[in-house]
Protein backbone atom coordinates (compact mmCIF):
# COMPACT_ATOMS: atom_id res chain seq x y z
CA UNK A 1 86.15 102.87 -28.14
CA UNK A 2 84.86 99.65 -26.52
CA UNK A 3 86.98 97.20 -24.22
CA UNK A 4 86.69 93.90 -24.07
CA UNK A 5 88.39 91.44 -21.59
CA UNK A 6 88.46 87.81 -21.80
CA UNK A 7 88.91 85.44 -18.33
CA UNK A 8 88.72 81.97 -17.73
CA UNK A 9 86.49 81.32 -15.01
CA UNK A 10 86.45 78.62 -11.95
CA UNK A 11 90.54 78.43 -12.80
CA UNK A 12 93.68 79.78 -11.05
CA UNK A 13 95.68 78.90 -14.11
CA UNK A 14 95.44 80.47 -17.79
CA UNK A 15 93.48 78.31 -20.56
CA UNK A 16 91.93 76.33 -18.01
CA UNK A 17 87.96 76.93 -16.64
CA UNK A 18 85.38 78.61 -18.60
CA UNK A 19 85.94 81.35 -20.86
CA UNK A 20 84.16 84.69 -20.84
CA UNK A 21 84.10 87.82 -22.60
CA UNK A 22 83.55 90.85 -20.44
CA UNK A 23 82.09 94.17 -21.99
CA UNK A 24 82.86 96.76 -19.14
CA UNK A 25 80.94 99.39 -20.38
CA UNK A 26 78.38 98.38 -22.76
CA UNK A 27 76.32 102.11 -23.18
CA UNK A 28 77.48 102.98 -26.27
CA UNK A 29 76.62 99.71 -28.14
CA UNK A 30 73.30 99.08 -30.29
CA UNK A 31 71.27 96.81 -28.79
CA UNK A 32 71.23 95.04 -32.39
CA UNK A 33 74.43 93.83 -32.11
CA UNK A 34 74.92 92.74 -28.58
CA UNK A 35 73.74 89.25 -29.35
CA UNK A 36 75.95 89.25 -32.46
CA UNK A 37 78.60 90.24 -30.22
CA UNK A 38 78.44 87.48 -27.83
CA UNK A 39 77.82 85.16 -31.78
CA UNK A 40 81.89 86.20 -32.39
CA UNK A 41 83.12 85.90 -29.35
CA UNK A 42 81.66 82.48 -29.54
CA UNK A 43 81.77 81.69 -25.59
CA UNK A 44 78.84 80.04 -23.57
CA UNK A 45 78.41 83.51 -22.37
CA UNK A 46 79.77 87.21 -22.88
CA UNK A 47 78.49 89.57 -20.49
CA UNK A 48 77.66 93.51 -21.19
CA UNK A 49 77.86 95.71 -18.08
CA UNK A 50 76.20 99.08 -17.29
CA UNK A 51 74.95 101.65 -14.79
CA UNK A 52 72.63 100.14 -12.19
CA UNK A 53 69.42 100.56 -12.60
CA UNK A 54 69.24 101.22 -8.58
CA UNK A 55 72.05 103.51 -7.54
CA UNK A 56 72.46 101.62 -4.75
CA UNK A 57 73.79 98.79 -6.73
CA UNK A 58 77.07 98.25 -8.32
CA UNK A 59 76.24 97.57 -12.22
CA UNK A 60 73.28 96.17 -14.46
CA UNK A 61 74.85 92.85 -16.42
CA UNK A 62 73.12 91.15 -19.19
CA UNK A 63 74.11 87.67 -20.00
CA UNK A 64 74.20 86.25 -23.44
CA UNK A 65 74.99 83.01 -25.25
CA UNK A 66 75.76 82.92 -28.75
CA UNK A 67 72.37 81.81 -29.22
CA UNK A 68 70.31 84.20 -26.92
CA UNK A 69 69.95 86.23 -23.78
CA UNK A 70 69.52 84.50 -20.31
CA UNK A 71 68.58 85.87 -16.71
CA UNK A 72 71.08 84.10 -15.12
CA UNK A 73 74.51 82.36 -14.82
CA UNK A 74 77.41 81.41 -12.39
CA UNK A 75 80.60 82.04 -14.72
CA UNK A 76 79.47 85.33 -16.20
CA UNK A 77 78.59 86.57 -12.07
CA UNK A 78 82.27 85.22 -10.77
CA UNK A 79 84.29 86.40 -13.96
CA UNK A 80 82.72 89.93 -13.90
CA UNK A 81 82.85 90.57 -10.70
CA UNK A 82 86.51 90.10 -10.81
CA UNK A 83 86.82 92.29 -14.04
CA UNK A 84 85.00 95.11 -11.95
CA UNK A 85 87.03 95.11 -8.75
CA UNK A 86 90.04 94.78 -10.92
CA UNK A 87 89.08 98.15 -12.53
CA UNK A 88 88.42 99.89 -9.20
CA UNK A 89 84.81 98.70 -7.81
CA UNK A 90 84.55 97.85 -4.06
CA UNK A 91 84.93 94.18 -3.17
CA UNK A 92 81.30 94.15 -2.10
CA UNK A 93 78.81 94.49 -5.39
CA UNK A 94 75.69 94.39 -6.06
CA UNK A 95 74.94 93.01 -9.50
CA UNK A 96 70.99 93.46 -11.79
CA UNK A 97 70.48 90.31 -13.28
CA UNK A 98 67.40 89.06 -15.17
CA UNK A 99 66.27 87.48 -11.88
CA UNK A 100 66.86 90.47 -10.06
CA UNK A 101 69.71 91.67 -8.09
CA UNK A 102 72.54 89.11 -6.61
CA UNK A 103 75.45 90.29 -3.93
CA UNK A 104 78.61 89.52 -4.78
CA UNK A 105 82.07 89.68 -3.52
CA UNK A 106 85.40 89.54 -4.74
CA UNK A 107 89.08 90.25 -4.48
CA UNK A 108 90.19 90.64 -8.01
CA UNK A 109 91.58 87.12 -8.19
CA UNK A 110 88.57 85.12 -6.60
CA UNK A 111 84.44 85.92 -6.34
CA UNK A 112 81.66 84.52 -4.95
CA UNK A 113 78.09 85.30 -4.85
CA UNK A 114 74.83 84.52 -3.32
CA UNK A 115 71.21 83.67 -4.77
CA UNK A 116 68.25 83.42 -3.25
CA UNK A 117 65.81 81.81 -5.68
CA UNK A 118 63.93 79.44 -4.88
CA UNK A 119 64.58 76.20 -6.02
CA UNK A 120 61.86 75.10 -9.25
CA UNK A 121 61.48 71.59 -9.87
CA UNK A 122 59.98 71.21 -13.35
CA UNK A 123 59.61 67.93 -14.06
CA UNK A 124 61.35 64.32 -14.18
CA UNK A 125 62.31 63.58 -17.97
CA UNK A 126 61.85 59.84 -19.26
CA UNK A 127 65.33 58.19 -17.95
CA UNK A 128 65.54 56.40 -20.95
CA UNK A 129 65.74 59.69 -22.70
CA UNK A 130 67.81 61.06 -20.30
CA UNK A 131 70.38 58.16 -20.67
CA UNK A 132 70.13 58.14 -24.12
CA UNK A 133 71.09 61.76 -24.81
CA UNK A 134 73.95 61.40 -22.64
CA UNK A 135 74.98 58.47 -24.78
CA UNK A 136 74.53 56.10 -21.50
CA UNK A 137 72.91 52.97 -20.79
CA UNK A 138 69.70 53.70 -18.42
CA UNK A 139 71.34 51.11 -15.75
CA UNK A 140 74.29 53.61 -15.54
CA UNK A 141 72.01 56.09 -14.21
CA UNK A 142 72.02 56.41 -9.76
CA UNK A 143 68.43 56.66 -8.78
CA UNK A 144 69.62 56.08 -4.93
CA UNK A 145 68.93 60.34 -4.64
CA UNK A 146 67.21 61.23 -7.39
CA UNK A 147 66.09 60.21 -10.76
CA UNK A 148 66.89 62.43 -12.90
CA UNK A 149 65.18 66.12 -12.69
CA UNK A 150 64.87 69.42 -14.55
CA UNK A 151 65.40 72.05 -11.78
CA UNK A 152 65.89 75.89 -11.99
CA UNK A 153 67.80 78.86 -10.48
CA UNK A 154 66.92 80.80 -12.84
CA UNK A 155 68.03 78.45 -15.70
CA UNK A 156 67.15 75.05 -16.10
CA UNK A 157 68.97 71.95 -16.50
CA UNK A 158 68.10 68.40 -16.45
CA UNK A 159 70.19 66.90 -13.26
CA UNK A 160 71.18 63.60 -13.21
CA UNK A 161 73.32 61.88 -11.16
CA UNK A 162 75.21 58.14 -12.59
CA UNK A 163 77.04 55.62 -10.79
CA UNK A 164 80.81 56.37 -11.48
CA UNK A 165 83.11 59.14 -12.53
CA UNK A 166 84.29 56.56 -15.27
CA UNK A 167 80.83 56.96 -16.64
CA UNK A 168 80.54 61.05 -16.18
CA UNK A 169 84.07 60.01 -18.64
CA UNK A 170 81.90 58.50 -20.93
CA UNK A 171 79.06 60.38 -21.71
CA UNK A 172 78.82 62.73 -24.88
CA UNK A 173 75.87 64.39 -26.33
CA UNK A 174 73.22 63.21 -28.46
CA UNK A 175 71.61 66.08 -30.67
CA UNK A 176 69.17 63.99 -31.95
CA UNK A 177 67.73 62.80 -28.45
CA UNK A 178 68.54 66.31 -27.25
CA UNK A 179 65.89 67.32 -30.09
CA UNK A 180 63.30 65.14 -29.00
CA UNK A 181 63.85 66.13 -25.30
CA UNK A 182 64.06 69.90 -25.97
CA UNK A 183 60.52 69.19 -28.01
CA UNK A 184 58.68 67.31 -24.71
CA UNK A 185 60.21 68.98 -22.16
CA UNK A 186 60.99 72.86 -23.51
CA UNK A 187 62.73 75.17 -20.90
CA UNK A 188 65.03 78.04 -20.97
CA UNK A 189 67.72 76.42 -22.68
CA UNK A 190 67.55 73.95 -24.80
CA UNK A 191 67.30 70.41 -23.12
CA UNK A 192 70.82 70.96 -21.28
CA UNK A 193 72.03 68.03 -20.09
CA UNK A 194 74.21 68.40 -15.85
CA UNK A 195 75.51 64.51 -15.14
CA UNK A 196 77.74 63.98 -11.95
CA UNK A 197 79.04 61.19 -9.96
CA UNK A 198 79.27 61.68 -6.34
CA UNK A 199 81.96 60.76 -3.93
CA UNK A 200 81.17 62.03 -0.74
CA UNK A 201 81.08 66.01 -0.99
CA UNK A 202 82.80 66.10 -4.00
CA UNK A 203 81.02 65.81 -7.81
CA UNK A 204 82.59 65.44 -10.64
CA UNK A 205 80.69 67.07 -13.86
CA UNK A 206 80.29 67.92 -17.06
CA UNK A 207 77.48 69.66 -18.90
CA UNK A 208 75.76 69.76 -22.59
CA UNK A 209 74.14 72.81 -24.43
CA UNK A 210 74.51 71.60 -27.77
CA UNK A 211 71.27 72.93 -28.89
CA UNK A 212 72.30 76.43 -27.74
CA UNK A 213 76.06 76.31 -29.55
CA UNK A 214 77.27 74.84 -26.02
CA UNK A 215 78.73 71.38 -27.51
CA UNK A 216 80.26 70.79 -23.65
CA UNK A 217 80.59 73.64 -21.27
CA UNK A 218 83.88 73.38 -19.44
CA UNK A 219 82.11 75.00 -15.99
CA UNK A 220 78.57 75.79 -14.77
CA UNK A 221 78.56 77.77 -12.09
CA UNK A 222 74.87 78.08 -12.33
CA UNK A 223 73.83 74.50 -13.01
CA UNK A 224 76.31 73.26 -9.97
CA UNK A 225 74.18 75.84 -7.58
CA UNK A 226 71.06 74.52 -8.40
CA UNK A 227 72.73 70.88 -7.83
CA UNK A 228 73.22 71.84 -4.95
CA UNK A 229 70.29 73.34 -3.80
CA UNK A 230 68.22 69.88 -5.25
CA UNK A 231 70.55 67.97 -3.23
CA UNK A 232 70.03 70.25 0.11
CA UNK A 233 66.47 70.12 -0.60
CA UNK A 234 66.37 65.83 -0.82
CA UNK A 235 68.71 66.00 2.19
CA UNK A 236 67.40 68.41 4.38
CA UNK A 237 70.95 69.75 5.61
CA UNK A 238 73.12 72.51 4.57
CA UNK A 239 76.05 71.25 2.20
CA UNK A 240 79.17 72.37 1.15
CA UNK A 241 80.36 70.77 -2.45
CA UNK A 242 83.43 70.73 -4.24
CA UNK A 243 82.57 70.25 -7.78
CA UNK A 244 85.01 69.58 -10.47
CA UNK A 245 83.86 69.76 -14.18
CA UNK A 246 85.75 70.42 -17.72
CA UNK A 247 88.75 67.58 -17.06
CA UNK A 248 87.53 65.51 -20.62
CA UNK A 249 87.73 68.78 -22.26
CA UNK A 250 91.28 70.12 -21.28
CA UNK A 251 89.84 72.85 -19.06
CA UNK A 252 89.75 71.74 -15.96
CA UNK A 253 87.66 73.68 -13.12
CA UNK A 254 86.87 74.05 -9.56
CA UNK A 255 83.86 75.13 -8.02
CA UNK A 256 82.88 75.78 -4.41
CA UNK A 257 79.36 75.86 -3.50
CA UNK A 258 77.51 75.83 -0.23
CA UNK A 259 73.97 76.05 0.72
CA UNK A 260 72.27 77.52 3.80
CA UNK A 261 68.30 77.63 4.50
CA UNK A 262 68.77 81.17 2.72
CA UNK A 263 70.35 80.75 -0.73
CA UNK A 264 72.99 79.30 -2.55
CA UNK A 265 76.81 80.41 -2.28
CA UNK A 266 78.99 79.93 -5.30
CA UNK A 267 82.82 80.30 -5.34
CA UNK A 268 85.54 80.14 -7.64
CA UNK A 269 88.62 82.03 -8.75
CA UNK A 270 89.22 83.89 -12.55
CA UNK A 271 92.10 84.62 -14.02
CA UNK A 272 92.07 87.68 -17.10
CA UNK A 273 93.98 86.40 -19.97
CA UNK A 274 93.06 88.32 -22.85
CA UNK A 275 91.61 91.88 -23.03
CA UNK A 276 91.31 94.47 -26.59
CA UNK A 277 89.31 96.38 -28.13
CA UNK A 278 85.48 96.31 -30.32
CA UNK A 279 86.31 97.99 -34.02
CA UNK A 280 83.30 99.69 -35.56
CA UNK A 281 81.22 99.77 -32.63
């Protein structure tokens, strides 16, 4: 029998954050079906967890979205570490990701986690195509930082950064620009789309992954590090953020993040609020 759990991430309360499905033992399932797996659970991302490649190391976690497999992400990390200490790993872990192994460390109720990869700038999109995916005028775009940028982790999004929170309030998704930005500027996924206002050390967010079955993604744990390592990297200074993301949707979450000249620290609590059980597999 296989075990699922389900936990909303970046949350202290139930139904709020990010959902994700966590696979704690993922060895006896087909490889076939893991992406069809993460297709019904229907999540930005379900994660499958197995034996370390390197003993040393906790677990080896694969990542997918209901459209394909990715090397990263800050939910999936800060949910599943949770799940693991909650079912009797030490609080210190050691996870294999596609981009290689990340520490982590949690208490059951809270996790946080470290990466080290170096910050890759990819390009600077057309703000006019930027603005009008977002369903934005260009003027409501800040260029006082940045313009806006597609910058990778590990996973790339398009960063940009608009005047107001009223406007983060008022952007949606455009497929059809999304289209003609994932065609000119192709990355990982599909043209995603990271807008934030800025008051001081705190962002407000949201995020858009249409193209890859994300409509709006309520928290981004991985988009919000590398944020925050663009910012650090404009700045030249160590920041802590508070970043606050899925409000429009109902889901409201909180994420910590911090950067030092080493890597990227990303905090947040999950809470379990479903778990069950894989039929046929």
């Amino acid at each position: 029998m296989t075990h699922y759990f389900v936990y909303d991430v970046f949350t202290k309360n139930p139904f709020g954050g990010n959902q994700l499905a966590v696979i704690p033992d993922a060895t006896n399932i087909v490889e076939y079906d893991l992406q069809k797996i993460a297709r019904e659970f229907n999540f930005s991302e379900t994660t499958f967890v197995y034996p370390p490649e390197n003993t040393n190391n906790t677990a080896r976690v694969r990542i997918f979205t209901p459209t394909m497999e990715i090397p990263f992400a800050g939910h999936p990390l800060i949910g599943t570490a949770c799940a693991l200490v909650q079912e009797g790993a030490p609080g210190s872990l050691v996870l294999e990701l596609g981009v290689g192994p990340i520490a982590c460390k949690s208490d059951g109720d809270r996790a946080s986690f470290e990466t080290r990869q170096p910050l890759d700038i990819l390009c600077e999109p057309d703000p006019a195509l930027v603005a009008e995916a977002l369903s934005i005028r260009t003027d409501d775009l800040s260029f006082s930082v940045h313009p806006p940028v597609m910058a990778s982790l590990g996973l790339a999004f398009t960063i940009t950064e608009v005047k107001t929170r009223d406007v983060v309030a008022h952007t949606s998704p455009d497929i059809d620009t999304i289209r003609k930005g994932n065609a000119r500027y192709p990355s990982g996924l599909d043209f995603a789309q990271f807008v934030y206002a800025r008051e001081g050390n705190t962002l407000f967010a949201r995020m858009f992954a249409p193209l890859d079955n994300i409509p709006e993604d309520p928290a981004t744990g991985s988009a919000c590090a590398t944020t925050a390592a663009l910012l650090a990297n404009i700045e030249k200074a160590d920041l802590t953020l508070e970043i606050y993301q899925g409000v429009e949707m109902g889901r409201p979450s909180h994420i910590s993040v911090s950067t030092k000249e080493r890597g990227v620290t990303v905090s947040g609590h999950a809470r379990r609020t479903m778990q069950g059980t894989l039929l046929n597999l």
